[in-house]
N, C-alpha and C. Protein backbone atom coordinates (compact mmCIF):
# COMPACT_ATOMS: atom_id res chain seq x y z
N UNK A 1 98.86 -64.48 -100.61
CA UNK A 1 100.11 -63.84 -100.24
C UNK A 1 100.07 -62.36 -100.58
N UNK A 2 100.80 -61.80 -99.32
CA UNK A 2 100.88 -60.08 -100.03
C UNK A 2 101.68 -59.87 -100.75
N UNK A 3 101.97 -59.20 -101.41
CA UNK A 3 103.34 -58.71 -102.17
C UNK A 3 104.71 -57.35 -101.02
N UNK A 4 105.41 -58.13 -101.19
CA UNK A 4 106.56 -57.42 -100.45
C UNK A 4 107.00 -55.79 -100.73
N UNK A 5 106.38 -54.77 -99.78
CA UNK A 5 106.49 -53.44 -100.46
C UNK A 5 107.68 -53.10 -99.50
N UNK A 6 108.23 -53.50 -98.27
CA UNK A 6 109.68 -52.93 -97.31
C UNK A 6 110.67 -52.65 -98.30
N UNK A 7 111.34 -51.51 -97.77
CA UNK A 7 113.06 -50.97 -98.39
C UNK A 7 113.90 -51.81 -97.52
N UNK A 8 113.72 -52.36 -96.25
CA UNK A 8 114.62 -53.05 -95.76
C UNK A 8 113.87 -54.96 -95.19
N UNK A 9 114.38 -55.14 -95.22
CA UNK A 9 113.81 -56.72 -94.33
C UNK A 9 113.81 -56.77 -93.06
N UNK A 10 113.00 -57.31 -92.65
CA UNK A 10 112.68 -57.26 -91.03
C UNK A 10 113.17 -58.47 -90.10
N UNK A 11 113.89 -58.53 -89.00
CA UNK A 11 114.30 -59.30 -88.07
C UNK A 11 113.17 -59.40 -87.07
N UNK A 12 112.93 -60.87 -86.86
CA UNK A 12 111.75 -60.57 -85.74
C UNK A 12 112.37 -60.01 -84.14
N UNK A 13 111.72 -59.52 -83.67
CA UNK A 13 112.06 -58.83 -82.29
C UNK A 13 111.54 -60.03 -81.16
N UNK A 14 110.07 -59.12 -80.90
CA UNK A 14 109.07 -60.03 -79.56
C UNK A 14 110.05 -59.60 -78.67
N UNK A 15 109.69 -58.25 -78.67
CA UNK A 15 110.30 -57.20 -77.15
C UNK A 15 109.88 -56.46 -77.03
N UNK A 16 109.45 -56.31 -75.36
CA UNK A 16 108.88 -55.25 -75.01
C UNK A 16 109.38 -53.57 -75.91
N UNK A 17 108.24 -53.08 -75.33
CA UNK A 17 108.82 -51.42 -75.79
C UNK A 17 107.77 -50.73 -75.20
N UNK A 18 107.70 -49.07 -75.26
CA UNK A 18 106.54 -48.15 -75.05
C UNK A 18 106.37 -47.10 -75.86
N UNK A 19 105.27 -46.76 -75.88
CA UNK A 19 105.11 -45.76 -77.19
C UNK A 19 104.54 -44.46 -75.57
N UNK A 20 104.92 -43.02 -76.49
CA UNK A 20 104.75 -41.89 -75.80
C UNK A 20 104.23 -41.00 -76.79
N UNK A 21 102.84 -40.24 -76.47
CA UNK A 21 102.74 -38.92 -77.07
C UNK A 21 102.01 -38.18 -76.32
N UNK A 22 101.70 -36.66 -77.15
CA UNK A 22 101.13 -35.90 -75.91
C UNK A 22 101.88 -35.56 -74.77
N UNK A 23 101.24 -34.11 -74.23
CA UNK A 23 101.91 -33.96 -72.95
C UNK A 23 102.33 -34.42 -72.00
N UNK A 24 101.47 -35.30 -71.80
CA UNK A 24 101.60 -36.40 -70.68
C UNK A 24 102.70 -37.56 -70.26
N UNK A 25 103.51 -37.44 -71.35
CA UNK A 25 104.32 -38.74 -71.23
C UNK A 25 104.36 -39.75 -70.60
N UNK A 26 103.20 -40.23 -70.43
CA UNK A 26 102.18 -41.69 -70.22
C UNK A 26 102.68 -42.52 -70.77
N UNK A 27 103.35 -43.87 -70.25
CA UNK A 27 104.12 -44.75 -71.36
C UNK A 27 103.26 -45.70 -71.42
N UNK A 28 102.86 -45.87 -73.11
CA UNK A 28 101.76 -47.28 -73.42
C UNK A 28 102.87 -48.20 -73.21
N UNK A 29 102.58 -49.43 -72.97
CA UNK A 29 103.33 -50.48 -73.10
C UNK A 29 103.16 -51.23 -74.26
N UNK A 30 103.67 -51.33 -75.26
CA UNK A 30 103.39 -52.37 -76.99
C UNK A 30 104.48 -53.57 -76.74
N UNK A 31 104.42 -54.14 -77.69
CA UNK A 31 105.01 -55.29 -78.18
C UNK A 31 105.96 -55.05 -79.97
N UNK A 32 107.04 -55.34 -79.59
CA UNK A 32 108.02 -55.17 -81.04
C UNK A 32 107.60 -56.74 -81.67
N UNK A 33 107.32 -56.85 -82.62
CA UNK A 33 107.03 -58.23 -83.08
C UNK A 33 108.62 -58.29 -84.27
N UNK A 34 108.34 -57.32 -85.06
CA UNK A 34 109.65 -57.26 -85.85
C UNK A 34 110.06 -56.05 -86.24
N UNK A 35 111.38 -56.11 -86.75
CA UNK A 35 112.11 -54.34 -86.54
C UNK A 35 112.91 -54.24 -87.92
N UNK A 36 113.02 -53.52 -88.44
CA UNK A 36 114.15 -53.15 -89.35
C UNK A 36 115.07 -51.53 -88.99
N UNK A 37 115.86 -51.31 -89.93
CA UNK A 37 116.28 -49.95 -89.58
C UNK A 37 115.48 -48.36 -90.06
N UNK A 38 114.29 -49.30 -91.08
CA UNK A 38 113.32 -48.09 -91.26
C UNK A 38 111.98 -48.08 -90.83
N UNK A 39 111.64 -49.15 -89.94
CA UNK A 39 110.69 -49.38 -89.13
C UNK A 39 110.00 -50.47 -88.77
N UNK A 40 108.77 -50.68 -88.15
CA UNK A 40 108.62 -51.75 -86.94
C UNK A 40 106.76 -52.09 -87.23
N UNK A 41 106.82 -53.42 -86.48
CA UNK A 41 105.76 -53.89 -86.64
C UNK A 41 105.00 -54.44 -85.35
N UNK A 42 104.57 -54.01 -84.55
CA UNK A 42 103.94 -53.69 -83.11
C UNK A 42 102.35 -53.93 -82.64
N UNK A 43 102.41 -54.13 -81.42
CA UNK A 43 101.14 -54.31 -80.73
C UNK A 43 100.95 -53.40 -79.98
N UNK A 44 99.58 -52.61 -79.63
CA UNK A 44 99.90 -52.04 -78.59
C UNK A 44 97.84 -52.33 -77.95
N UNK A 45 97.78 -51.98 -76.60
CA UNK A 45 96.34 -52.21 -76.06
C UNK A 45 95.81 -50.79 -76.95
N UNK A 46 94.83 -51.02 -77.50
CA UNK A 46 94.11 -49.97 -78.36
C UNK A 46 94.77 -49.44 -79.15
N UNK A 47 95.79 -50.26 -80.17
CA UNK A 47 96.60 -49.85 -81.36
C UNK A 47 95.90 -49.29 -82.13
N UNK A 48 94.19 -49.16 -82.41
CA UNK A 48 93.58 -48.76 -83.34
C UNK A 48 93.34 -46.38 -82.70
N UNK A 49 93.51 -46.76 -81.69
CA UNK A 49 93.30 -45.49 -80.97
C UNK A 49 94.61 -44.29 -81.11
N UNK A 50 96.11 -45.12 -81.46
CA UNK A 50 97.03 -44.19 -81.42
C UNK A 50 97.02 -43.35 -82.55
N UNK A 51 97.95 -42.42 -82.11
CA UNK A 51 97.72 -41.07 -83.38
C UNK A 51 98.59 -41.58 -84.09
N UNK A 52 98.75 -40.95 -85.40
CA UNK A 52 99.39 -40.83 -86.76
C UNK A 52 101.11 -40.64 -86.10
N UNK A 53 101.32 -39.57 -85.16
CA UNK A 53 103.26 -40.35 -84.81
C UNK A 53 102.85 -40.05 -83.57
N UNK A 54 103.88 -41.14 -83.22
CA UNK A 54 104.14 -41.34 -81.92
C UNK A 54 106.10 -41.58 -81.33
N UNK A 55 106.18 -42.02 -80.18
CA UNK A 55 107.67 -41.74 -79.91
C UNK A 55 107.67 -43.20 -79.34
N UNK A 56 108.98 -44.17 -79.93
CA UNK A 56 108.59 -45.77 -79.28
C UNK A 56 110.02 -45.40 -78.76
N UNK A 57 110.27 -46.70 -77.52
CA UNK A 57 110.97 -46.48 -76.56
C UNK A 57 111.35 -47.62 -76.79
N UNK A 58 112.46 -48.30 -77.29
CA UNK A 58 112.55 -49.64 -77.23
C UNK A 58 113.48 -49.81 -75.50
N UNK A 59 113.44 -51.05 -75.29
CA UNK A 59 113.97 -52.14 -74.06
C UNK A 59 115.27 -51.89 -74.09
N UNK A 60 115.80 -52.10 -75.07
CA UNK A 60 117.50 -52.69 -75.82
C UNK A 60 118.76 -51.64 -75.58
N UNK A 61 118.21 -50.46 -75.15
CA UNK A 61 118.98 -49.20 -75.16
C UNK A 61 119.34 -48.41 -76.56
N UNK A 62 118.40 -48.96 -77.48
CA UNK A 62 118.32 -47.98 -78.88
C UNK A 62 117.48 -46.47 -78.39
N UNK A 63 117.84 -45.47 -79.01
CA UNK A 63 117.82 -44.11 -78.75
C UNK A 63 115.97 -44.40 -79.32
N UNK A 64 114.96 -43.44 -78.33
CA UNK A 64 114.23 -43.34 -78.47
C UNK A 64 114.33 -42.94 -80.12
N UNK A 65 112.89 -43.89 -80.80
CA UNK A 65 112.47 -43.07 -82.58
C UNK A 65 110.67 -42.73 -82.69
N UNK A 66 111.28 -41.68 -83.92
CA UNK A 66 109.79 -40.84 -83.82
C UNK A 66 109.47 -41.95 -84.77
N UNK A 67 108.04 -41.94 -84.77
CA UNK A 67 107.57 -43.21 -85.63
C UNK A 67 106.07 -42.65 -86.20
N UNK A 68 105.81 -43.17 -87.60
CA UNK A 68 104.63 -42.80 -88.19
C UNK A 68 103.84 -43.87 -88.63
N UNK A 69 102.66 -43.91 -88.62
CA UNK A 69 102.01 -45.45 -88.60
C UNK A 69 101.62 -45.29 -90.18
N UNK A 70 101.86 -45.93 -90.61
CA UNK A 70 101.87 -46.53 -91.98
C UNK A 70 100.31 -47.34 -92.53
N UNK A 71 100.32 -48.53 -91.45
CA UNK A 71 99.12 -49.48 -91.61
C UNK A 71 99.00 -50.11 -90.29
N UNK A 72 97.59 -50.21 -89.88
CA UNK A 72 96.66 -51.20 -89.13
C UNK A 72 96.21 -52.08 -89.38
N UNK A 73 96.36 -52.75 -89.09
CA UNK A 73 95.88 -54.33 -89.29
C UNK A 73 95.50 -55.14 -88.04
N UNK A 74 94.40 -55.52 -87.13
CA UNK A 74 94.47 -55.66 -85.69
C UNK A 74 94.88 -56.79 -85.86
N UNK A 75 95.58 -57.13 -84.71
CA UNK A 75 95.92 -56.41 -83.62
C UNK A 75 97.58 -55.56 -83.76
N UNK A 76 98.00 -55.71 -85.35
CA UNK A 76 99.06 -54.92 -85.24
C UNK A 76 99.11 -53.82 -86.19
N UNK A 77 100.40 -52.93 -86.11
CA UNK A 77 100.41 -51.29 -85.86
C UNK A 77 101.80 -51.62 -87.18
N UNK A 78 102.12 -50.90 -88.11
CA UNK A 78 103.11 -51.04 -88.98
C UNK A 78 103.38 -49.47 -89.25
N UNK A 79 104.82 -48.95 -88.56
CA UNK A 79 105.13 -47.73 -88.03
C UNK A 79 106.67 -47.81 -89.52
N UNK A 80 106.57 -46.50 -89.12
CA UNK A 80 107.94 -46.05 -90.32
C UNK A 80 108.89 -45.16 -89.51
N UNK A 81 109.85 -45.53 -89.31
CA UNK A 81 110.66 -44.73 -88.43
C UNK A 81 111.08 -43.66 -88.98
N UNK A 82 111.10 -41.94 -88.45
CA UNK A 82 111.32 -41.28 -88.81
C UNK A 82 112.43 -40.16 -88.75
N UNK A 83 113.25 -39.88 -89.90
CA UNK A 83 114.66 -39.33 -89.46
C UNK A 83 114.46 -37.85 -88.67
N UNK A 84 115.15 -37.41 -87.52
CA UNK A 84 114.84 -36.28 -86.70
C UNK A 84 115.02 -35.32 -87.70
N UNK A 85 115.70 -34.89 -88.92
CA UNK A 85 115.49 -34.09 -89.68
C UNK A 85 114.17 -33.49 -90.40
N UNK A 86 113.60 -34.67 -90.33
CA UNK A 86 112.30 -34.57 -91.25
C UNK A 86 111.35 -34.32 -90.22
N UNK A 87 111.22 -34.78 -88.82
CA UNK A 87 110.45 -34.76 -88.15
C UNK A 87 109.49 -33.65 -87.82
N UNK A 88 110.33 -32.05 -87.24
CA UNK A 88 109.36 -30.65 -87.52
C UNK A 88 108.44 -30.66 -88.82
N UNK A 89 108.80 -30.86 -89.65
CA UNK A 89 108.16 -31.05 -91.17
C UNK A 89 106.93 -31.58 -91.09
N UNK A 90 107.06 -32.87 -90.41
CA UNK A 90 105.53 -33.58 -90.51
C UNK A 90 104.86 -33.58 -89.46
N UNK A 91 105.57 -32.70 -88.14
CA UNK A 91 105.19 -32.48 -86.89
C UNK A 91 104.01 -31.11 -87.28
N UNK A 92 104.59 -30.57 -88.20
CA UNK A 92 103.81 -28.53 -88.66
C UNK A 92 102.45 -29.97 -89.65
N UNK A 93 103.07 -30.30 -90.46
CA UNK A 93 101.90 -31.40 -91.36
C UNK A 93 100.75 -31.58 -90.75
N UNK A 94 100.93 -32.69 -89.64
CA UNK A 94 99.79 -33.29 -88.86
C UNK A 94 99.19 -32.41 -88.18
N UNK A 95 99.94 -31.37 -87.28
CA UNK A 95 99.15 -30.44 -86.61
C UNK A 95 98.24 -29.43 -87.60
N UNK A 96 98.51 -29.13 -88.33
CA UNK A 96 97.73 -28.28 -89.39
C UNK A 96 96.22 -29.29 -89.97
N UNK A 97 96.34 -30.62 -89.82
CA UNK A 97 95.51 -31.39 -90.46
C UNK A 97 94.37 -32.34 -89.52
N UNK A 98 95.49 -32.80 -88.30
CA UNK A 98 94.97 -33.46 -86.94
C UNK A 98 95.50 -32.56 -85.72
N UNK A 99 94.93 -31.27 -85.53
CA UNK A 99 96.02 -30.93 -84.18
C UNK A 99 95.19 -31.94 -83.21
N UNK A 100 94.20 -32.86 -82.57
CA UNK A 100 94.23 -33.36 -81.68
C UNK A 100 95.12 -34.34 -81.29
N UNK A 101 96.03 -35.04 -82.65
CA UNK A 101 97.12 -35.77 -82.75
C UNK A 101 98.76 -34.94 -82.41
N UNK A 102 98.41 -33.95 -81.65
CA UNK A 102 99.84 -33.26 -81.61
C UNK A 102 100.85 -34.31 -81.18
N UNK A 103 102.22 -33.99 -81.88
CA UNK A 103 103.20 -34.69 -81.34
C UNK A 103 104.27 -33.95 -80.77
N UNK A 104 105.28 -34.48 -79.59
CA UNK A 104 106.54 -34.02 -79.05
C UNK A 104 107.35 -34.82 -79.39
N UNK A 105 108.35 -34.20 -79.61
CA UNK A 105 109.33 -34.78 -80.58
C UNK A 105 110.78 -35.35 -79.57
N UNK A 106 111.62 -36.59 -79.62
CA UNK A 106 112.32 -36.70 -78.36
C UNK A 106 113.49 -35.98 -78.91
N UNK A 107 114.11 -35.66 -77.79
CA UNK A 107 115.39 -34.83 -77.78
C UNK A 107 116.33 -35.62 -78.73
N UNK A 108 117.20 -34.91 -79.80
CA UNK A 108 117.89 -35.38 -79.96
C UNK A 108 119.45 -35.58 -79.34
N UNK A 109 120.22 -36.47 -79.12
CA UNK A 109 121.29 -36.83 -78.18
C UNK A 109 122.82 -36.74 -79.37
């Protein structure tokens, strides 16, 4: 057994979603397996390939969230949802460290 490190508990999902980064706004298609309000636990085709944040799109009509991957584990992706405040912060972070991982950040509404 692992030991339980979440701030919140997770509801299982098993709903579609898409993750977006880069210029391109190319929508991967993933899988929500389970969700909380500080983040998500996902599939995506070449989950091992995505960058450090990305932008998930859920199905449900929840406002696009910036998301930071936490842990890999194949075939799933364990993301930390990230508050738009903080986001420039670790957007200047990663680019200074990974710019091939650049991220765009979604509008906030």
């Amino acid at each position: 057994m692992h030991a339980e490190h979440r701030r919140a508990a997770r509801k299982k999902a098993r709903q579609a979603a898409s993750i977006t980064f880069g210029e391109s706004g190319t929508k991967i298609p993933c899988v929500l397996w389970d969700v909380s309000h500080c983040g998500a636990r996902l599939t995506a085709a070449h989950g091992g390939m995505l960058p450090e944040m990305f932008t998930l799109h859920m199905t449900d009509g929840t406002a696009p969230r910036l998301c930071r991957v936490i842990w890999r584990r194949k075939p799933h992706v364990g993301v930390q949802f990230i508050p738009h405040e903080d986001a420039q912060k670790m957007q200047r972070w990663i680019a200074m460290r990974r710019p091939e991982h650049g991220v765009y950040l979604p509008r906030e509404k």
